[in-house]
N, C-alpha and C. Protein backbone atom coordinates (compact mmCIF):
# COMPACT_ATOMS: atom_id res chain seq x y z
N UNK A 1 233.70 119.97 -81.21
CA UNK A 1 232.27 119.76 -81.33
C UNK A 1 231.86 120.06 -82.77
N UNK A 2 231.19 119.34 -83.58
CA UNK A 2 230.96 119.33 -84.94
C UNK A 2 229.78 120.43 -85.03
N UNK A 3 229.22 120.71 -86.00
CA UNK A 3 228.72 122.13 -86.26
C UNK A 3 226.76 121.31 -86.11
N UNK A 4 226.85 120.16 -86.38
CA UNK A 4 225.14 119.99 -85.79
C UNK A 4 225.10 119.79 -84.76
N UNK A 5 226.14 120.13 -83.66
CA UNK A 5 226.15 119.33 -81.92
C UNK A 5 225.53 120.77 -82.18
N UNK A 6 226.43 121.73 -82.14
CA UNK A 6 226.18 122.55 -81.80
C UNK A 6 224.57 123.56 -82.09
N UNK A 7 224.70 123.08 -83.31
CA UNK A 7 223.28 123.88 -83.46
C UNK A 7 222.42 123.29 -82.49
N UNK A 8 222.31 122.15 -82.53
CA UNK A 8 221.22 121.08 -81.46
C UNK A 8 221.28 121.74 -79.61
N UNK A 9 222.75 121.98 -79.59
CA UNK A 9 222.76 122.76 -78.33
C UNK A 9 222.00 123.80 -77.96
N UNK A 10 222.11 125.07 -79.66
CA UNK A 10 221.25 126.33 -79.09
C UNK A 10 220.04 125.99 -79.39
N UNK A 11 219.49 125.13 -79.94
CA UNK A 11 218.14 124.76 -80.01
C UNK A 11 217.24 124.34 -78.91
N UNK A 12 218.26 123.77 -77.95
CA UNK A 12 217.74 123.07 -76.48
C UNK A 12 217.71 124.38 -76.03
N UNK A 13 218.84 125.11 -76.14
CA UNK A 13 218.92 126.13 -74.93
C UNK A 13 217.29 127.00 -75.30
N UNK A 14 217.14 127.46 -76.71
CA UNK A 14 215.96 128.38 -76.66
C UNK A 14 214.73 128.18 -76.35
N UNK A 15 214.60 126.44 -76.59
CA UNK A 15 213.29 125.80 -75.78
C UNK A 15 213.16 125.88 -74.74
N UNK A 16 214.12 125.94 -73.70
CA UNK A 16 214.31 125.67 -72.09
C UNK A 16 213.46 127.50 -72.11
N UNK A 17 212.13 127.27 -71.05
CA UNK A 17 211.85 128.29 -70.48
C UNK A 17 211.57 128.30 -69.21
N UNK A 18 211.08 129.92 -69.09
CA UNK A 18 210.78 129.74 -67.66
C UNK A 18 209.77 129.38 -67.34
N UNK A 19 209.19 128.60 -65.99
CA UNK A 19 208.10 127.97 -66.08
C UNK A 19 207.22 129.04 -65.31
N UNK A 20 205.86 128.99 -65.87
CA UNK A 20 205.23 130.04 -65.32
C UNK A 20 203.82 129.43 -64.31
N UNK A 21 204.09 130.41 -63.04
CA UNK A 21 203.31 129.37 -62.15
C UNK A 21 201.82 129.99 -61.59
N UNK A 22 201.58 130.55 -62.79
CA UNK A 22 200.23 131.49 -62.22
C UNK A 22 200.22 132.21 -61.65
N UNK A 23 199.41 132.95 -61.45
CA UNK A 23 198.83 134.23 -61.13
C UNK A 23 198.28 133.95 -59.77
N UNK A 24 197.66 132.67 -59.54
CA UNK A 24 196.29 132.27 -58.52
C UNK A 24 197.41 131.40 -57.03
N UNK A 25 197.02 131.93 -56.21
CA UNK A 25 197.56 130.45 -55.18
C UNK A 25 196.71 130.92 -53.91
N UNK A 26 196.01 129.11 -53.71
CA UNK A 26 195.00 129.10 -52.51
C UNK A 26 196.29 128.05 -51.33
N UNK A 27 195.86 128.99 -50.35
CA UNK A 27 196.86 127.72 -48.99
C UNK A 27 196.27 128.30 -47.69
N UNK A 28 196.41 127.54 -46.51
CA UNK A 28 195.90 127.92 -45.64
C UNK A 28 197.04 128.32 -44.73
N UNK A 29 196.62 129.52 -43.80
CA UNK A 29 198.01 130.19 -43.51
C UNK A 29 197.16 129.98 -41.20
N UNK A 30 197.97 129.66 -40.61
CA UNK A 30 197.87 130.18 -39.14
C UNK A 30 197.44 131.65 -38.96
N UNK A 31 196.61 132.37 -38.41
CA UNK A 31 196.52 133.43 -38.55
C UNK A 31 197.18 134.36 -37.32
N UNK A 32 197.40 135.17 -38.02
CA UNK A 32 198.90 136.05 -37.02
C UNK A 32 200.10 135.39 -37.13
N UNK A 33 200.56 134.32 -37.96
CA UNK A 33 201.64 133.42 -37.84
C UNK A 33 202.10 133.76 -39.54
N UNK A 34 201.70 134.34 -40.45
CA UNK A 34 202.59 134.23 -41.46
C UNK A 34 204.39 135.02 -41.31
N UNK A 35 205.11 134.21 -41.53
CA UNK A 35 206.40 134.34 -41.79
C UNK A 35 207.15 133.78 -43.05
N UNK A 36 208.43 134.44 -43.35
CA UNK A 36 209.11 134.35 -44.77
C UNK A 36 209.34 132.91 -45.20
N UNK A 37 209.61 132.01 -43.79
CA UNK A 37 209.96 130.86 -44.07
C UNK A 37 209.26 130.02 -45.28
N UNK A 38 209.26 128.76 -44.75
CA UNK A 38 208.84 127.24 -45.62
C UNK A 38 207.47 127.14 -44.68
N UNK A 39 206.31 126.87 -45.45
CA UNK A 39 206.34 127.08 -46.26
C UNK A 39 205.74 127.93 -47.09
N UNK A 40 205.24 128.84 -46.57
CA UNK A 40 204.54 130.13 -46.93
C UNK A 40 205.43 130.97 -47.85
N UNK A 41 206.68 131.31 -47.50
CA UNK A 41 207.78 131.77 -48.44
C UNK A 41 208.43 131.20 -49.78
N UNK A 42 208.37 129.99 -50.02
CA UNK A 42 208.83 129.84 -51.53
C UNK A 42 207.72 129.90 -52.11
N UNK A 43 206.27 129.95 -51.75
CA UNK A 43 205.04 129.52 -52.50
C UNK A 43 205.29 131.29 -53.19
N UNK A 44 205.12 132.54 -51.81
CA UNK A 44 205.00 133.40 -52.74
C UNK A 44 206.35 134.06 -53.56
N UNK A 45 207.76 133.14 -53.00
CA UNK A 45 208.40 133.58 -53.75
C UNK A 45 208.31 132.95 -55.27
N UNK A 46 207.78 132.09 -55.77
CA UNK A 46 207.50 132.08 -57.22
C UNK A 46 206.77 132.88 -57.70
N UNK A 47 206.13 133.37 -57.25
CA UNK A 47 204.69 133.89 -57.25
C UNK A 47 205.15 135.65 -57.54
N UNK A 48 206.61 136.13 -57.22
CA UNK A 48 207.37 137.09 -57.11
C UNK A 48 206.10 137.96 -56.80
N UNK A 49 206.35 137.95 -55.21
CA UNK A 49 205.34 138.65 -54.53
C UNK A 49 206.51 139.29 -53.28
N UNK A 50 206.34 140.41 -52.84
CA UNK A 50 207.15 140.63 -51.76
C UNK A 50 206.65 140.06 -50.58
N UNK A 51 207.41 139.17 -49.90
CA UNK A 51 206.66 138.40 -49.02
C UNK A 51 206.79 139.18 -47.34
N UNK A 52 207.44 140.00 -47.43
CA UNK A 52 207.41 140.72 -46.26
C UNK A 52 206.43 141.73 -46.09
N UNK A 53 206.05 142.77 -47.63
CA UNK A 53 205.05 143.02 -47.20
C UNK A 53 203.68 142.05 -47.32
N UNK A 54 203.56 140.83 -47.76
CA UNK A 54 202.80 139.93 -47.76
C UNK A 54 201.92 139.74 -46.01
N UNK A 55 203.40 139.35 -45.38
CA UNK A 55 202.86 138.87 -43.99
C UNK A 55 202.56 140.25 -43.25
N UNK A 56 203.41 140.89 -43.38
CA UNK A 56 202.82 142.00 -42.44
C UNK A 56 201.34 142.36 -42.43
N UNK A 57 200.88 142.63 -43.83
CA UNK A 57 198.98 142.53 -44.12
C UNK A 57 198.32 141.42 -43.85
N UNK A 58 199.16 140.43 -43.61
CA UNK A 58 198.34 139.29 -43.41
C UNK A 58 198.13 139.25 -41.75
N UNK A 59 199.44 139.55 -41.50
CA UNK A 59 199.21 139.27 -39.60
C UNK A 59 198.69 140.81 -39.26
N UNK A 60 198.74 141.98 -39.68
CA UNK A 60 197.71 143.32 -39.65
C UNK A 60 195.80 142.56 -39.52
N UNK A 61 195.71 142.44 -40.61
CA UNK A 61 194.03 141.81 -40.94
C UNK A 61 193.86 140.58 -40.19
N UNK A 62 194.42 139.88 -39.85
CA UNK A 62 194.53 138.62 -38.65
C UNK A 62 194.00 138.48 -37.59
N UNK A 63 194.48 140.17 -36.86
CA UNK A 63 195.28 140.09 -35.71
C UNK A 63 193.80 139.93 -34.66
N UNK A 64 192.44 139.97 -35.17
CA UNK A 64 191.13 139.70 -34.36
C UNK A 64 190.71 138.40 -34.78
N UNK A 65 191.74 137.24 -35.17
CA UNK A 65 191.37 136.08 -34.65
C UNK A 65 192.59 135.52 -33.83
N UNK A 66 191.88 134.52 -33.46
CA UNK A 66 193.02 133.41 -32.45
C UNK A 66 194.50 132.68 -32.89
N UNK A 67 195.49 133.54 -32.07
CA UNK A 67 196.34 133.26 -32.84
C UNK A 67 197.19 131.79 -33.44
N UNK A 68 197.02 131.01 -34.14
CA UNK A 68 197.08 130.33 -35.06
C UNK A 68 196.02 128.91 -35.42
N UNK A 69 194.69 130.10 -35.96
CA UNK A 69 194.01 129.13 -36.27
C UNK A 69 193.64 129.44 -37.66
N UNK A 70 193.61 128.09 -38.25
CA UNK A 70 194.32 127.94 -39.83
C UNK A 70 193.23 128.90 -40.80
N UNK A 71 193.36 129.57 -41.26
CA UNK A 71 192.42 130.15 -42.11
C UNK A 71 192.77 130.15 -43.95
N UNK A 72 191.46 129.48 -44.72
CA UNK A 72 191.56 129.75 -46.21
C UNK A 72 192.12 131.38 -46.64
N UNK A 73 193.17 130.94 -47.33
CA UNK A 73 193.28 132.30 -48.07
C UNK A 73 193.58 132.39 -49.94
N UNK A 74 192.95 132.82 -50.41
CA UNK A 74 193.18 133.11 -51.97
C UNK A 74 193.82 134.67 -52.57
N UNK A 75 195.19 134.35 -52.90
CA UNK A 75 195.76 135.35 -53.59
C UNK A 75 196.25 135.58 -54.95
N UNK A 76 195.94 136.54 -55.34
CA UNK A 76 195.97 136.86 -56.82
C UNK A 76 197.08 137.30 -56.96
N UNK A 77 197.88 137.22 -57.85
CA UNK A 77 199.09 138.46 -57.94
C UNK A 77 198.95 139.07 -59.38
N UNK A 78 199.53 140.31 -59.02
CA UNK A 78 199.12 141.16 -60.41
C UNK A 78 200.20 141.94 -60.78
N UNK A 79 200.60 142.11 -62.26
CA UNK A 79 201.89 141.58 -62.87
C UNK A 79 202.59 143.02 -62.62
N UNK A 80 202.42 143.83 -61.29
CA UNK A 80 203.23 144.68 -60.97
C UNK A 80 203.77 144.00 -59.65
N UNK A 81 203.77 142.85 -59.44
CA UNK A 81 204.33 142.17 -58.17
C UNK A 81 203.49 142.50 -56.68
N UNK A 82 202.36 143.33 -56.78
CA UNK A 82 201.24 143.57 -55.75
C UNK A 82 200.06 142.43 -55.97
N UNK A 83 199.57 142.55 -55.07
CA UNK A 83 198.26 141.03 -54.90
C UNK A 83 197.47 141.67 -54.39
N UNK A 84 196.39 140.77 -54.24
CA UNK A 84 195.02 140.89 -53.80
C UNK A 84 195.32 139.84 -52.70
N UNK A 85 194.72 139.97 -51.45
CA UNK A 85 194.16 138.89 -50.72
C UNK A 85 193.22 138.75 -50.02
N UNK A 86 192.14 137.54 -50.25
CA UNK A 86 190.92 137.38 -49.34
C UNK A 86 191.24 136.64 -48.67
N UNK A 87 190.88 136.46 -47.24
CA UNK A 87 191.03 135.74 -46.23
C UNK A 87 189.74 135.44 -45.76
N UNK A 88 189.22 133.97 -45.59
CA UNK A 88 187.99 133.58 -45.30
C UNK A 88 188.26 133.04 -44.01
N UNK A 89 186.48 132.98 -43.39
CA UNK A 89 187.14 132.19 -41.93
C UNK A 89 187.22 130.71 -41.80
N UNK A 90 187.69 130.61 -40.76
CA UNK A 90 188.07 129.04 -40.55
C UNK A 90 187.69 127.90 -40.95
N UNK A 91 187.94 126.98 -41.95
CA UNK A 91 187.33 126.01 -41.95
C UNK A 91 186.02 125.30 -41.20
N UNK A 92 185.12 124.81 -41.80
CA UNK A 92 184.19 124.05 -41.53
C UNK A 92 184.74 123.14 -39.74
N UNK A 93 185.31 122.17 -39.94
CA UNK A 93 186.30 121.13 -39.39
C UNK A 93 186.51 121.93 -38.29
N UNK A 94 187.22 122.94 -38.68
CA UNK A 94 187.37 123.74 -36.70
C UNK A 94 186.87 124.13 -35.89
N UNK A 95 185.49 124.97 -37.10
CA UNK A 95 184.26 125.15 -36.02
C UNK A 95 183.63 123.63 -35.64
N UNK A 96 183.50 122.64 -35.98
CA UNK A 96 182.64 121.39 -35.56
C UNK A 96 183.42 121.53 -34.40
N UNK A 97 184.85 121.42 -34.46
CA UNK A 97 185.92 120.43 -33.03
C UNK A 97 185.77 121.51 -32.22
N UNK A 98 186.14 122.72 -32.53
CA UNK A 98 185.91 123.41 -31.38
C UNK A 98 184.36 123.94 -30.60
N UNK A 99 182.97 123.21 -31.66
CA UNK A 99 181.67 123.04 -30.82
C UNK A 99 182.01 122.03 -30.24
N UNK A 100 182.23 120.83 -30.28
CA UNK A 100 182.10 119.47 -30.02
C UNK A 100 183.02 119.43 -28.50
N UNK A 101 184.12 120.25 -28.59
CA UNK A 101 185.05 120.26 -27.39
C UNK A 101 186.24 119.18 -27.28
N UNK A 102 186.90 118.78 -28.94
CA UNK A 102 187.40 117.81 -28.96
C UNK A 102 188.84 118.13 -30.22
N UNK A 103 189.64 117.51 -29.74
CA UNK A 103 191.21 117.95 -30.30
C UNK A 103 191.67 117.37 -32.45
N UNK A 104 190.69 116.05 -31.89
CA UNK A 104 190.95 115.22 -33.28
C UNK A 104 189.41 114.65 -33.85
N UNK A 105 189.59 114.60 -34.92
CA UNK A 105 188.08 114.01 -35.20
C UNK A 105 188.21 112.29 -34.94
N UNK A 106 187.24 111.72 -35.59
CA UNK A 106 186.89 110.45 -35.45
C UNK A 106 187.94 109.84 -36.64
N UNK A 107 189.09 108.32 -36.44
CA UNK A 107 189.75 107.90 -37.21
C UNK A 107 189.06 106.61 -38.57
N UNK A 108 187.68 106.42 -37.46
CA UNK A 108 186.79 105.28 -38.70
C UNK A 108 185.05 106.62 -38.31
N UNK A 109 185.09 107.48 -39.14
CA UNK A 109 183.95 107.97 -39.22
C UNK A 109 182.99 107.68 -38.86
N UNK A 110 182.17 106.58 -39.56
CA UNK A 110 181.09 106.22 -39.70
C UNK A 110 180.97 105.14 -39.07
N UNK A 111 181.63 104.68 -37.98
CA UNK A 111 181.57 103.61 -37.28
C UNK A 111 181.97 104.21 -36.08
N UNK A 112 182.42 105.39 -35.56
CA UNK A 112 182.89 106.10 -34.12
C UNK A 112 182.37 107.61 -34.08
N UNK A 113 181.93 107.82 -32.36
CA UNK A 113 181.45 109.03 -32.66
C UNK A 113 182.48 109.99 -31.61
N UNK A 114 183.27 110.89 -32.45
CA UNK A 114 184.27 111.54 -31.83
C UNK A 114 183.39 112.70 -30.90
N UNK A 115 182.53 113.27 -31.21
CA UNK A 115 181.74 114.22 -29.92
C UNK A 115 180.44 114.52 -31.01
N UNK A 116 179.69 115.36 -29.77
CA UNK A 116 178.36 115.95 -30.56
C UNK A 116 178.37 117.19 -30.40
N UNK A 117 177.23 118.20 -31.31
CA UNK A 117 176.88 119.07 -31.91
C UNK A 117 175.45 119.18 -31.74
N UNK A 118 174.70 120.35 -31.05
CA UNK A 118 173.50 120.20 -31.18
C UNK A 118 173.12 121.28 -32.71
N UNK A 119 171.73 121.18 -33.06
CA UNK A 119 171.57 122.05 -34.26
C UNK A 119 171.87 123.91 -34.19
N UNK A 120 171.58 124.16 -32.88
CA UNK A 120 172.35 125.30 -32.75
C UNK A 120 173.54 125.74 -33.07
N UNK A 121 174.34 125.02 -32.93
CA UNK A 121 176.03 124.82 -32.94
C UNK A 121 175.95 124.93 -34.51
N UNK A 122 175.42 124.22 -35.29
CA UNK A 122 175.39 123.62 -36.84
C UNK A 122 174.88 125.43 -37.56
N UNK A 123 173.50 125.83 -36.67
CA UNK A 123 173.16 127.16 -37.29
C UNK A 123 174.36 128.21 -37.00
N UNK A 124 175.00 128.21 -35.79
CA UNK A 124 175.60 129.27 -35.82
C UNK A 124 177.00 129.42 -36.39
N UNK A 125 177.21 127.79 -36.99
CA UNK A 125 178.49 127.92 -37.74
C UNK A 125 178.26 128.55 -39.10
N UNK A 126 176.95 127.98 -39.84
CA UNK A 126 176.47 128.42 -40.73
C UNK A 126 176.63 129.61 -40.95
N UNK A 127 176.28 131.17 -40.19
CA UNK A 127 175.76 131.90 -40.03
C UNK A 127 177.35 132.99 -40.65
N UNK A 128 178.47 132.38 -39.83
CA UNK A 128 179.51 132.61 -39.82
C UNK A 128 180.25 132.43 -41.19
N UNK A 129 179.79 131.34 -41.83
CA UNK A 129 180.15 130.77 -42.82
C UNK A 129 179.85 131.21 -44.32
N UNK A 130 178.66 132.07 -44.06
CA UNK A 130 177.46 132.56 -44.88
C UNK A 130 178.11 133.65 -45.29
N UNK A 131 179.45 134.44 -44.83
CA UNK A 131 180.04 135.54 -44.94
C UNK A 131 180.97 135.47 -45.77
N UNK A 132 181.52 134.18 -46.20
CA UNK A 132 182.78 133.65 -47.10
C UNK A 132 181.79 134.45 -48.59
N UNK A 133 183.09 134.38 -49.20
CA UNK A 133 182.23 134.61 -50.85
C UNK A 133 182.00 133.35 -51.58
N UNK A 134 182.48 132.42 -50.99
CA UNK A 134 181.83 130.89 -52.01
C UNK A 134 180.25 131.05 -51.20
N UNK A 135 180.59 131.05 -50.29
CA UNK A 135 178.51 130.83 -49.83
C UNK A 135 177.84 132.01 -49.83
N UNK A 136 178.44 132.96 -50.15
CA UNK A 136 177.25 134.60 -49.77
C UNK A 136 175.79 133.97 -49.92
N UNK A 137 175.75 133.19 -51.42
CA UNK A 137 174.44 133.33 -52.43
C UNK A 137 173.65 132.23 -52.15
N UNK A 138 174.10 131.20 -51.48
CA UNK A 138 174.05 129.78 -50.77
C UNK A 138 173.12 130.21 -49.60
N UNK A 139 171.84 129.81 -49.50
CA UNK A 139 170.88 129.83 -48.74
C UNK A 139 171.33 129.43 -47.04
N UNK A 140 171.07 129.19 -45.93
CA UNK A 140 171.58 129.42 -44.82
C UNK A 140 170.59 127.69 -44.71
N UNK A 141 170.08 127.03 -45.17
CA UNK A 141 169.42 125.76 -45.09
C UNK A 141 170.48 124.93 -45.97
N UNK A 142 170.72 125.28 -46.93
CA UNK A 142 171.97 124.83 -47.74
C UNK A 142 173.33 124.81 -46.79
N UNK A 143 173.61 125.78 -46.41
CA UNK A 143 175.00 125.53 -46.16
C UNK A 143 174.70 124.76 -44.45
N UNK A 144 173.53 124.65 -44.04
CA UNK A 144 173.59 124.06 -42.94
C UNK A 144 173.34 122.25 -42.97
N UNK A 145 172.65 121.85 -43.95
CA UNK A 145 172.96 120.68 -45.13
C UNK A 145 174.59 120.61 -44.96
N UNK A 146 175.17 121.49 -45.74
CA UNK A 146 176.82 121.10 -45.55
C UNK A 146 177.60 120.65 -44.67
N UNK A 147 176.79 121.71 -43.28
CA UNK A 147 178.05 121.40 -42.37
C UNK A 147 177.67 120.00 -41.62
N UNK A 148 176.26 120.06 -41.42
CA UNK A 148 176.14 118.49 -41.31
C UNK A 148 176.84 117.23 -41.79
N UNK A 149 176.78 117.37 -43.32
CA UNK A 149 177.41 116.25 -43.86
C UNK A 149 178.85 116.61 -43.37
N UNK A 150 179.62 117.70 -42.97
CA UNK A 150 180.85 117.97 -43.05
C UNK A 150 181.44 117.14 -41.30
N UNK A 151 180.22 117.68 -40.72
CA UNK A 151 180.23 116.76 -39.42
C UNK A 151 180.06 115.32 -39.27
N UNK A 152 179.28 114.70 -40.18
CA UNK A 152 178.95 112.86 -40.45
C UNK A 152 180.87 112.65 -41.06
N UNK A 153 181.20 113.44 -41.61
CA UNK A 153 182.81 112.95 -42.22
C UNK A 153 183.86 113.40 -41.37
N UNK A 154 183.39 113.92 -40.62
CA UNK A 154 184.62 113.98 -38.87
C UNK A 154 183.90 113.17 -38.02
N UNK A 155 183.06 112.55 -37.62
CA UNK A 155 182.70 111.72 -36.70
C UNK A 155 182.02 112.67 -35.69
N UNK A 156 181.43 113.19 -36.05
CA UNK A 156 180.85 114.09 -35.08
C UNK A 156 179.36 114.32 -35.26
N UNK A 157 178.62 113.84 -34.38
CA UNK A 157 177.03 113.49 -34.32
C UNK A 157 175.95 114.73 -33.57
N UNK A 158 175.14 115.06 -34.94
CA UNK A 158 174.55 116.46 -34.63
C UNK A 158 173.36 115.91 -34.26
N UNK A 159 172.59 116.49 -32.64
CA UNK A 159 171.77 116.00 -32.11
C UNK A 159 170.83 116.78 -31.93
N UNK A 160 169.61 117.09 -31.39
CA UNK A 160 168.79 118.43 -31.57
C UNK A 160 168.97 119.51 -30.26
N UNK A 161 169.54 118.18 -29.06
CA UNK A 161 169.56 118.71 -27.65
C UNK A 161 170.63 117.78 -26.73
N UNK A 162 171.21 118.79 -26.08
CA UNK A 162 172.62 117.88 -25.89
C UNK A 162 173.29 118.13 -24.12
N UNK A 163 172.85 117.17 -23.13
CA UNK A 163 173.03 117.32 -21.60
C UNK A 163 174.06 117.40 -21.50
N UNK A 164 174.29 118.74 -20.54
CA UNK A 164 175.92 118.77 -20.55
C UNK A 164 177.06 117.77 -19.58
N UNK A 165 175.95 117.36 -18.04
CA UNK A 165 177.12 115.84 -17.99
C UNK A 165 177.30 114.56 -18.63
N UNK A 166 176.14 114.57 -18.81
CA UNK A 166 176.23 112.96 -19.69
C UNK A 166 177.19 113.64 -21.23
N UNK A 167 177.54 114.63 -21.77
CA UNK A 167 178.28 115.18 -22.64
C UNK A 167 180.10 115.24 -22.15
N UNK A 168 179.92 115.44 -21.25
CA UNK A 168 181.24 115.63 -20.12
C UNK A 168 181.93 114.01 -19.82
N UNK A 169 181.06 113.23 -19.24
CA UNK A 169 181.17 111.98 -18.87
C UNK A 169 181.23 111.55 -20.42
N UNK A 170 180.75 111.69 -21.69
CA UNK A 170 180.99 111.25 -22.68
C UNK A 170 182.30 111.30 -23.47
N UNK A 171 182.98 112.39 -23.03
CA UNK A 171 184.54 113.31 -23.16
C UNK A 171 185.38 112.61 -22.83
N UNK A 172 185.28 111.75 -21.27
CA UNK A 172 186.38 111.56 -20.68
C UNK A 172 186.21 110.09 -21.30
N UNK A 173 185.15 109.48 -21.57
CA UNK A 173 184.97 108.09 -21.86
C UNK A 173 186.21 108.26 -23.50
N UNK A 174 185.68 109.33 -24.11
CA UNK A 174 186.28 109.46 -25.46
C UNK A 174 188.03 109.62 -25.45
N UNK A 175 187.79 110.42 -24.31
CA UNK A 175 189.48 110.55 -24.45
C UNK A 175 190.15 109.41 -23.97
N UNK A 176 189.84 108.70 -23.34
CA UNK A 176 190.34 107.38 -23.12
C UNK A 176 190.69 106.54 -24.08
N UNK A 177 189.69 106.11 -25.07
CA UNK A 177 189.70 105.82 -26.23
C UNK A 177 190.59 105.93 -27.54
N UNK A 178 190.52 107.41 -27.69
CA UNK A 178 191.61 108.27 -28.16
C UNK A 178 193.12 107.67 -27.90
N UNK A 179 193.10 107.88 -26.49
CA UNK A 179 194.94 107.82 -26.09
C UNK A 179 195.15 105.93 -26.35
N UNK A 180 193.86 104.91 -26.51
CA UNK A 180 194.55 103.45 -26.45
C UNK A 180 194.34 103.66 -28.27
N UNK A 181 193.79 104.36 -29.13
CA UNK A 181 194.24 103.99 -30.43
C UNK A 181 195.36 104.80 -30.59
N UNK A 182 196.03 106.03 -30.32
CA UNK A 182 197.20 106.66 -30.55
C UNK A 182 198.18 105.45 -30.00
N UNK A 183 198.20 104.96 -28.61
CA UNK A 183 199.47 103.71 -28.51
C UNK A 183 199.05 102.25 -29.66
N UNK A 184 197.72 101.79 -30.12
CA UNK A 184 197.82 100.81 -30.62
C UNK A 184 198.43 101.16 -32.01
N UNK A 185 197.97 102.78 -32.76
CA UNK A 185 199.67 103.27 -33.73
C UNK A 185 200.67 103.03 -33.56
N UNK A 186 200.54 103.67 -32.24
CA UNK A 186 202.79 104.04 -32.35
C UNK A 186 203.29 102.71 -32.20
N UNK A 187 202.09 101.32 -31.29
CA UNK A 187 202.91 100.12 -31.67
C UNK A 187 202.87 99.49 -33.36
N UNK A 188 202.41 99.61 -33.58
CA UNK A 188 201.79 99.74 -35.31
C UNK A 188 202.81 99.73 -35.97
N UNK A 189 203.18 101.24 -35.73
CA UNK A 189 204.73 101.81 -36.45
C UNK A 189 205.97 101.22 -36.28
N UNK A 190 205.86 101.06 -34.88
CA UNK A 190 207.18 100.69 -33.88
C UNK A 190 207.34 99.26 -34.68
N UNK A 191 206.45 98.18 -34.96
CA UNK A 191 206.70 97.00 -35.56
C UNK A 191 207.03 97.04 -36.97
N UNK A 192 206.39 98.06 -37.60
CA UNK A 192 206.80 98.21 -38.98
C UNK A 192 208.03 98.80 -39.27
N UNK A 193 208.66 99.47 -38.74
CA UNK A 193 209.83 100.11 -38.71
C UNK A 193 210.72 99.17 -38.55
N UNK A 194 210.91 97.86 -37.20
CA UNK A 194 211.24 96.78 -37.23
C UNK A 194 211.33 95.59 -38.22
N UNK A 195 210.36 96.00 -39.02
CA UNK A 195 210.80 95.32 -39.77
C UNK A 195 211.38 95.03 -41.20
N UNK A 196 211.31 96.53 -41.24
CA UNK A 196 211.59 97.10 -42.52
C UNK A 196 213.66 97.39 -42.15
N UNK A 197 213.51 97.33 -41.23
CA UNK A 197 215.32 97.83 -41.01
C UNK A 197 216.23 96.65 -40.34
């Protein structure tokens, strides 16, 4: 090897670093369900966080919600390999489906109505919501503005007053619905797969 390969070699080598992946990582974790695995485990193993004691505080502080319903979490790590973590509650999206009484939202939004919501439902998600630190400062008319619009983009129609059979009888009409667009997919797929192979 001639004497400029070589210099050119240690020159690559001293550029090559390590890549540094921040300090910050937001993901949403099952609550009571964090484990070492994929993929909760390589995120904080870059992050050189001990991930065992990670989950243990995580499924500790958890353990008074339902076990695995997805919750925002934001963790800091701080350059003694210890973190910070806030855990907010559940998404917007889960409280609608689980007012509404329904598994999936709507697949054409604004043209299907996957269930309803009366304004009660809308205030008391709010209320809940009002406790996160993005909304503390966020007025309770504001964030109820939000969840509305958050409900028009799941298909889910907020009404002022809402009968509970004609709501019931509206369920079973829906789930019907539901199960003939899940088969008009899987035939969907089933042909595309066909024809791709």
């Amino acid at each position: 090897m001639s004497k400029v390969a070589k210099k050119l070699k240690t020159v690559v080598k001293k550029t090559v670093e390590k890549v540094n992946h921040g300090n910050f990582l937001e993901t949403y974790i099952p609550a009571g369900l964090a484990a070492a695995g994929p993929p909760l485990g390589p995120q904080l193993g870059q992050k050189n966080v001990n991930i065992a004691a990670f989950c243990k505080e995580f499924n500790e502080r958890t353990k008074e919600f339902k076990e695995g319903v997805p919750l925002p979490c934001r963790v800091t790590v701080n350059s003694d390999r210890s973190f910070d973590l806030v855990i907010h509650h559940p998404p917007v999206s889960y409280f609608l489906k689980q007012a509404a009484g329904i598994q999936r939202a709507a697949m054409d939004p604004y043209n299907q109505v996957a269930g309803m919501v009366t304004l009660k439902h809308v205030y008391e998600i709010a209320k809940i919501k009002q406790q996160d630190p993005p909304s503390m400062f966020l007025s309770l008319e504001t964030i109820c503005k939000q969840i509305i619009g958050s409900a028009r983009s799941c298909g889910i129609k907020v009404v002022p007053k809402l009968d509970a059979k004609e709501y019931e009888q509206f369920l079973k009409d829906r789930k019907i619905a539901v199960e003939e667009e899940l088969k008009e997919l899987q035939a969907k797929k089933e042909a595309r797969m066909l024809r791709t192979g």
